[in-house]
PDB file of N, CA and C in Angstrom:
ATOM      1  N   UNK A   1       0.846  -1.181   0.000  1.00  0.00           N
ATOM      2  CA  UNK A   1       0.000   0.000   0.000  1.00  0.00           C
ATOM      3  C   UNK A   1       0.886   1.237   0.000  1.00  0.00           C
ATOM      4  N   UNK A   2       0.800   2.359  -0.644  1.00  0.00           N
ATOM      5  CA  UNK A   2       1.058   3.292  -0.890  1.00  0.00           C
ATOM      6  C   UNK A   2       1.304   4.199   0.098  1.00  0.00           C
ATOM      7  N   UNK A   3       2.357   4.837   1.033  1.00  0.00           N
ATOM      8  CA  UNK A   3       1.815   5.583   2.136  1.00  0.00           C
ATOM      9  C   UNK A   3       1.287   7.582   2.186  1.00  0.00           C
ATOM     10  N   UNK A   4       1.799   7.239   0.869  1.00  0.00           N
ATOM     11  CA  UNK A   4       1.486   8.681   0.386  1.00  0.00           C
ATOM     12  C   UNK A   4      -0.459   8.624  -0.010  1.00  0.00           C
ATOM     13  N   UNK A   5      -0.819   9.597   0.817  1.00  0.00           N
ATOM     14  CA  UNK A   5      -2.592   9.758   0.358  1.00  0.00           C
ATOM     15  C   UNK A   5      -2.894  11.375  -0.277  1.00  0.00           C
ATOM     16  N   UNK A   6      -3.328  11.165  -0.891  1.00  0.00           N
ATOM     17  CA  UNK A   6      -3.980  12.352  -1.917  1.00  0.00           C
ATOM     18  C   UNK A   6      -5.018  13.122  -1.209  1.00  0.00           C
ATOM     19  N   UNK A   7      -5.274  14.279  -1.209  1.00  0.00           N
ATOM     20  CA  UNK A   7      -6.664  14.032  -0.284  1.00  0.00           C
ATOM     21  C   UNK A   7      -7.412  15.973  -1.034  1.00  0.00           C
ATOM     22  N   UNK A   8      -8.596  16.055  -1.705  1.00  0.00           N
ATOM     23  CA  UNK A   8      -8.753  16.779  -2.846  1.00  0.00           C
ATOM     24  C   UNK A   8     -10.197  17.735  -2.183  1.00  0.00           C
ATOM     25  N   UNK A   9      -9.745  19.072  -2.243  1.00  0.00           N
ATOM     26  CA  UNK A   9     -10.789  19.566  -1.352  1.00  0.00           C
ATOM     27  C   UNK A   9     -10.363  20.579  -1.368  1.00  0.00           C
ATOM     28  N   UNK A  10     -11.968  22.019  -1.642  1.00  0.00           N
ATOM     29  CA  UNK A  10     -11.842  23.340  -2.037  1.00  0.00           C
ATOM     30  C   UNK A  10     -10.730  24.028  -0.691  1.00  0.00           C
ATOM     31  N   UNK A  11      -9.379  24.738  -1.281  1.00  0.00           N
ATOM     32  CA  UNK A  11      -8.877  25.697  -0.178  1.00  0.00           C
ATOM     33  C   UNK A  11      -9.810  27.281  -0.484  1.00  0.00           C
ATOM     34  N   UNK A  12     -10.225  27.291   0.356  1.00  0.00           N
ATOM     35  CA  UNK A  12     -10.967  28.837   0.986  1.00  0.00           C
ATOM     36  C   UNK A  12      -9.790  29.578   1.616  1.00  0.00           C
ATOM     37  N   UNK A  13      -9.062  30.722   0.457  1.00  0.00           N
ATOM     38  CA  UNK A  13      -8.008  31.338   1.583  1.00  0.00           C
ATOM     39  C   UNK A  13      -8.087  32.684   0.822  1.00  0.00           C
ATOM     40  N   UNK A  14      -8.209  33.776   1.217  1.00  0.00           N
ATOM     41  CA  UNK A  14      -8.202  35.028   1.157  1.00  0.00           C
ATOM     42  C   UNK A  14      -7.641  35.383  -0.400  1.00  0.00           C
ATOM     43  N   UNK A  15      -8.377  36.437  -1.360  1.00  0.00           N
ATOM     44  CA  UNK A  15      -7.928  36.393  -2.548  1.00  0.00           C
ATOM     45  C   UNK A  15      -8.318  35.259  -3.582  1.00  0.00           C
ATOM     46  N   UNK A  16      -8.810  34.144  -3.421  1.00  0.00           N
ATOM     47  CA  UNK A  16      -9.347  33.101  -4.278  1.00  0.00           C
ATOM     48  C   UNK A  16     -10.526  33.653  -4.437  1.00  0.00           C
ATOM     49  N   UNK A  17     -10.552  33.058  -6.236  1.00  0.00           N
ATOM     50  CA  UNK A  17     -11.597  33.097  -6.716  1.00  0.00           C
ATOM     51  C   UNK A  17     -12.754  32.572  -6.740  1.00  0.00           C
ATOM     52  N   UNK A  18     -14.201  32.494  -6.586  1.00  0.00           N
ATOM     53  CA  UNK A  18     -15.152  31.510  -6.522  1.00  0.00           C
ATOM     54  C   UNK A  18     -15.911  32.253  -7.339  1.00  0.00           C
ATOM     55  N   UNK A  19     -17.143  30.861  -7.692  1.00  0.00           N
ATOM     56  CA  UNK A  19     -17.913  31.179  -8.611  1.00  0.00           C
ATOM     57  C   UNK A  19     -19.717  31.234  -7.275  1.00  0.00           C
ATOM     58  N   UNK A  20     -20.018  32.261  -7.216  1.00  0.00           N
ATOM     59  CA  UNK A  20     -21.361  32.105  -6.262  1.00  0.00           C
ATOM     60  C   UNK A  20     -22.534  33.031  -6.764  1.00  0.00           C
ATOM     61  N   UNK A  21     -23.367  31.932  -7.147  1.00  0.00           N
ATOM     62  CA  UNK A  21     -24.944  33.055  -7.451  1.00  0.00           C
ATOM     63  C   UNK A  21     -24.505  32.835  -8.967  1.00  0.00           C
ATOM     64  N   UNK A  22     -23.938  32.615 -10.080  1.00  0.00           N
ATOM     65  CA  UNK A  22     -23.467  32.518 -11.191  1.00  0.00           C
ATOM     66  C   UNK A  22     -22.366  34.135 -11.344  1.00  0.00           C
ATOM     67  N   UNK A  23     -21.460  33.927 -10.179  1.00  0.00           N
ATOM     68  CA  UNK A  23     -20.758  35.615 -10.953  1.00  0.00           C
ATOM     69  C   UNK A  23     -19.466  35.384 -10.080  1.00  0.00           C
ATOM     70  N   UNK A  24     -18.441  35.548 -10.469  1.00  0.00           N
ATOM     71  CA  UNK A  24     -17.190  35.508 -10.065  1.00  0.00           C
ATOM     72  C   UNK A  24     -17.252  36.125  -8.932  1.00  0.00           C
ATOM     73  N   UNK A  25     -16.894  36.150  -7.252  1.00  0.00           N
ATOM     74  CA  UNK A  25     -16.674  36.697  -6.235  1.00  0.00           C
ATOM     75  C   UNK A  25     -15.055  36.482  -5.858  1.00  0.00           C
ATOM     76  N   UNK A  26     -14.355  37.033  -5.517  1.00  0.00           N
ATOM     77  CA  UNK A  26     -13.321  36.877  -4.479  1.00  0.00           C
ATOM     78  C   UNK A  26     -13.480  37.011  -3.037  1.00  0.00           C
ATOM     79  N   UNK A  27     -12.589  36.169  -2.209  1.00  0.00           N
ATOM     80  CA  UNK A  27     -13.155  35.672  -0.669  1.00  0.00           C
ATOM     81  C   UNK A  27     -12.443  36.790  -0.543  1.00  0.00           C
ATOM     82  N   UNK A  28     -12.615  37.287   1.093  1.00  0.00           N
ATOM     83  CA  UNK A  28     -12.037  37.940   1.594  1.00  0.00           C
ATOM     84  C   UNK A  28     -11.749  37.228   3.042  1.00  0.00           C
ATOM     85  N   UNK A  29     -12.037  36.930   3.303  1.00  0.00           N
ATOM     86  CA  UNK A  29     -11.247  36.467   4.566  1.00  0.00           C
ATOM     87  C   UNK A  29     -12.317  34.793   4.941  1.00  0.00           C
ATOM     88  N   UNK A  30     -11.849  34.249   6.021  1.00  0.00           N
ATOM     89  CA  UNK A  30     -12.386  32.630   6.149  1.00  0.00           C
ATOM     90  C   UNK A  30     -12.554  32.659   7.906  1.00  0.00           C
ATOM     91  N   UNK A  31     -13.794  32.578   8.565  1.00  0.00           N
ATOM     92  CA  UNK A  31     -14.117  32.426   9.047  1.00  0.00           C
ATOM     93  C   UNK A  31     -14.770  30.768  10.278  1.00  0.00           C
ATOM     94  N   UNK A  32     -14.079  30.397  11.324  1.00  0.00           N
ATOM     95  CA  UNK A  32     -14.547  29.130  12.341  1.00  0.00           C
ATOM     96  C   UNK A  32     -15.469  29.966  13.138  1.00  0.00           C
ATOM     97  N   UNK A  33     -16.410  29.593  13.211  1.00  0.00           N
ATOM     98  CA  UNK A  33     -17.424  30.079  14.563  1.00  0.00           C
ATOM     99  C   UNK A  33     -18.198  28.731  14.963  1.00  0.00           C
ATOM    100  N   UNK A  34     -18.318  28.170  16.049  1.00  0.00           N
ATOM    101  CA  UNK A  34     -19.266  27.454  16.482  1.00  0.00           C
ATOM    102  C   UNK A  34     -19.364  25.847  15.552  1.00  0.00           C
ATOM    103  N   UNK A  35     -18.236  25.842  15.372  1.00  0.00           N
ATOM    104  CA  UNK A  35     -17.673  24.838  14.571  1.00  0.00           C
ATOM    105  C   UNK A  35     -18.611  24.495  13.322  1.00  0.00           C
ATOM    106  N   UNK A  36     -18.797  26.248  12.546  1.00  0.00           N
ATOM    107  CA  UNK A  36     -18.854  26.117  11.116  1.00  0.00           C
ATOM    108  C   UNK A  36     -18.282  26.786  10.280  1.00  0.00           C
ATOM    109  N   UNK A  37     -17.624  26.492   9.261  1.00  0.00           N
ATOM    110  CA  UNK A  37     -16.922  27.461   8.648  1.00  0.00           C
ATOM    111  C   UNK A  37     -17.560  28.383   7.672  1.00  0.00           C
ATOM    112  N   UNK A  38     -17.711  29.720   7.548  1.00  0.00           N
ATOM    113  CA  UNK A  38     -17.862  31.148   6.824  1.00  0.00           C
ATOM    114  C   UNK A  38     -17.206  31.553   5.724  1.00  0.00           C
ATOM    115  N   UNK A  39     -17.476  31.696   4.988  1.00  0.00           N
ATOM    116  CA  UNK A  39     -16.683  32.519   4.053  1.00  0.00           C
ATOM    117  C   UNK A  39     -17.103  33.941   3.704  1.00  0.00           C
ATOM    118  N   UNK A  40     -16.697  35.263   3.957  1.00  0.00           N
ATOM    119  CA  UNK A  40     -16.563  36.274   3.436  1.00  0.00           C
ATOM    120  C   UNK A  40     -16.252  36.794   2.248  1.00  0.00           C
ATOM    121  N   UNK A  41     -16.925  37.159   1.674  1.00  0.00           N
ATOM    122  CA  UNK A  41     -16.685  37.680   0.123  1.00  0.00           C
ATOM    123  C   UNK A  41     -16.492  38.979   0.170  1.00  0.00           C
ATOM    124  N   UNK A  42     -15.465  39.967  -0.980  1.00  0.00           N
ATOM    125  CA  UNK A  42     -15.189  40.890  -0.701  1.00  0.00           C
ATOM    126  C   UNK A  42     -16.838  41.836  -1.230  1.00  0.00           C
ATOM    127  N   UNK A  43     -16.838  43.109  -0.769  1.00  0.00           N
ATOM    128  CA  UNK A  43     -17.896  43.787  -0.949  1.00  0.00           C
ATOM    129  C   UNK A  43     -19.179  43.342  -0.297  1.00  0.00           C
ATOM    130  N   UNK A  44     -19.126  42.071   0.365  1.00  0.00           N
ATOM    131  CA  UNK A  44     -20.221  41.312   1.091  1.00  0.00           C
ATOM    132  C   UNK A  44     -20.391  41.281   2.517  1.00  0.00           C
ATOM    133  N   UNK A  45     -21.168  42.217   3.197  1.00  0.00           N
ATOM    134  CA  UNK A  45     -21.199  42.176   4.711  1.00  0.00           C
ATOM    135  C   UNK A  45     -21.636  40.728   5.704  1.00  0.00           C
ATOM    136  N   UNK A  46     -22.017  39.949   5.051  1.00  0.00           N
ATOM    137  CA  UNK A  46     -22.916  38.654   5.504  1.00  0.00           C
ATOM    138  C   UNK A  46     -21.895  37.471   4.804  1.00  0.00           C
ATOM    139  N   UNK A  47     -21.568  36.747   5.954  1.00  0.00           N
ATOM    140  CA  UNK A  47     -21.068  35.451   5.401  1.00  0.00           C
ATOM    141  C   UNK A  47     -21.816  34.429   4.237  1.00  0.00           C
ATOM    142  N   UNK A  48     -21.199  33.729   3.539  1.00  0.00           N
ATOM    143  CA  UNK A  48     -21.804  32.357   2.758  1.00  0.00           C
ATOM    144  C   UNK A  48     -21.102  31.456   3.357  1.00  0.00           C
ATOM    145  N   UNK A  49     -22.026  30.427   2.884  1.00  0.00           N
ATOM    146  CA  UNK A  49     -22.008  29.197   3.703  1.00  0.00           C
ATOM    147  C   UNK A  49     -21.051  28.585   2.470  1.00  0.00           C
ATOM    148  N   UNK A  50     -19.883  27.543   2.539  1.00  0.00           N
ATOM    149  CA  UNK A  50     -18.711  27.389   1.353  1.00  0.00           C
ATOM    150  C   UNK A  50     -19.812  26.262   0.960  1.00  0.00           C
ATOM    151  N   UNK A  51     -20.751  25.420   0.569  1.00  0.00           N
ATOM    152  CA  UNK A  51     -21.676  24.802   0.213  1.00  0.00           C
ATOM    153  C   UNK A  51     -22.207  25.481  -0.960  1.00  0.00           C
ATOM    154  N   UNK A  52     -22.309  26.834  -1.036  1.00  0.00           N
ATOM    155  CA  UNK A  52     -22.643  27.643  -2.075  1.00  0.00           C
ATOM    156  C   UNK A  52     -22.177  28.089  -2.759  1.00  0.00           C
ATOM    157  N   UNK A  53     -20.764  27.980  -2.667  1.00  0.00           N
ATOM    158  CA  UNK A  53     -19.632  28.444  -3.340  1.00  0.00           C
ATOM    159  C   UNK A  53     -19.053  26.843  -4.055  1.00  0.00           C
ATOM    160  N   UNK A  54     -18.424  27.849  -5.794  1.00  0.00           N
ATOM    161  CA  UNK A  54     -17.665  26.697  -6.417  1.00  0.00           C
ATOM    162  C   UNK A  54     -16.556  26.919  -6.526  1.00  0.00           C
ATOM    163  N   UNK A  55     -15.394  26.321  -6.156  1.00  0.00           N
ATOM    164  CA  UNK A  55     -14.318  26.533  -6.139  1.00  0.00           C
ATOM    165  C   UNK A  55     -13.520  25.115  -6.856  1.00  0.00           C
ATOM    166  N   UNK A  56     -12.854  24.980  -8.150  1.00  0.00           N
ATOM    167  CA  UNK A  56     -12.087  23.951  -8.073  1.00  0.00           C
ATOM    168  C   UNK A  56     -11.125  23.680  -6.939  1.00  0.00           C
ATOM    169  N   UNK A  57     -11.323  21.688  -6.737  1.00  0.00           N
ATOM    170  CA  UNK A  57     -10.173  21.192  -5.566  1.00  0.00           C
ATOM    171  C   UNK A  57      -8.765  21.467  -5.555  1.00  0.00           C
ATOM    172  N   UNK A  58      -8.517  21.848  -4.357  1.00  0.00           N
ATOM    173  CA  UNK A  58      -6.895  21.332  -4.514  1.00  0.00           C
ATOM    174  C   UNK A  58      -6.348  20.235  -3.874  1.00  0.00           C
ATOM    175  N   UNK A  59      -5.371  19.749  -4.102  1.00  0.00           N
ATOM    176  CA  UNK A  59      -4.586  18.498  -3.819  1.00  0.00           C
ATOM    177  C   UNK A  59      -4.097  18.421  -2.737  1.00  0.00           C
ATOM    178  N   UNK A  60      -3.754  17.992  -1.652  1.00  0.00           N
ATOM    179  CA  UNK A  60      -3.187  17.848  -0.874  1.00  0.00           C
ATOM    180  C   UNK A  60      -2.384  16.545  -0.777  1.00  0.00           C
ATOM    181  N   UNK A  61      -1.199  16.541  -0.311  1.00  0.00           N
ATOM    182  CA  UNK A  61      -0.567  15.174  -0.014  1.00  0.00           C
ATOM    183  C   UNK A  61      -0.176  15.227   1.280  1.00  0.00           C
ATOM    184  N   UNK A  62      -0.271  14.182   1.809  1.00  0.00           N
ATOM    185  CA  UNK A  62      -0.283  13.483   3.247  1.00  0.00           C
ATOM    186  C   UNK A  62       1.710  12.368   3.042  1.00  0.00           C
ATOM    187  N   UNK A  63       1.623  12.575   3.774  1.00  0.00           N
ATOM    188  CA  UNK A  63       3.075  11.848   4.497  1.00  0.00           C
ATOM    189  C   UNK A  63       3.355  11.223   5.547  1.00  0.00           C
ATOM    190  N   UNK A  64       3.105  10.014   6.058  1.00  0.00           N
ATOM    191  CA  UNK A  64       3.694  10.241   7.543  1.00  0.00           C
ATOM    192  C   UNK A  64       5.025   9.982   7.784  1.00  0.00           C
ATOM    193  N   UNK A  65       5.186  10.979   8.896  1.00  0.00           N
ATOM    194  CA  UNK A  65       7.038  10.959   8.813  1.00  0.00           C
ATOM    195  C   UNK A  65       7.379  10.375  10.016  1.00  0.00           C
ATOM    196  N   UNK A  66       8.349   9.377  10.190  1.00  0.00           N
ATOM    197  CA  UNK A  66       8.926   8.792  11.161  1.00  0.00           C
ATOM    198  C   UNK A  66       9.002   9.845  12.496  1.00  0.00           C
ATOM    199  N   UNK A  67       8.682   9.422  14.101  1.00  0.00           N
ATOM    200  CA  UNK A  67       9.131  10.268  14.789  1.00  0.00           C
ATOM    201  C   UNK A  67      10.701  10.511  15.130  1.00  0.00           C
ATOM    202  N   UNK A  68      11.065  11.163  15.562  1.00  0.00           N
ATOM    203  CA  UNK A  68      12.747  11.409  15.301  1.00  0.00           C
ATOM    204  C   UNK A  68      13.240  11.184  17.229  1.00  0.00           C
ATOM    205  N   UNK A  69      14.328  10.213  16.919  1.00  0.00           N
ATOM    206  CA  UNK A  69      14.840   9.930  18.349  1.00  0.00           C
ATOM    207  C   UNK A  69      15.794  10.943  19.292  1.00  0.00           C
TER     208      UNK A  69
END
């Protein structure tokens, strides 16, 4: 088995582009409250929920690294 894992899922980080409502928005900042996450859009006083937002995935790779003696 492979120990390297892939793992593919929208990053929400300040300056990215999304597609919401059919019209290009840029986030402005990313929001945890009450263990849900927010997204802020610029020009937008009211959070969206990232469910409403399209963002292509990004990749992530996983590693586990030996602990060191």
């Amino acid at each position: 088995m492979d120990p390297t894992a892939y793992y593919y899922m929208p990053h929400f980080k300040p300056g990215a582009s999304v597609q919401w409502k059919q019209q290009r928005e840029t986030v402005s900042h990313v929001v945890i409250r009450r263990n849900a996450l927010m997204i802020y859009l610029v020009g937008n006083d009211t959070a969206v929920h990232p469910d409403t937002l399209q963002l292509a995935p990004t990749a992530f790779q996983l590693t586990r690294v030996p602990d060191r003696i």
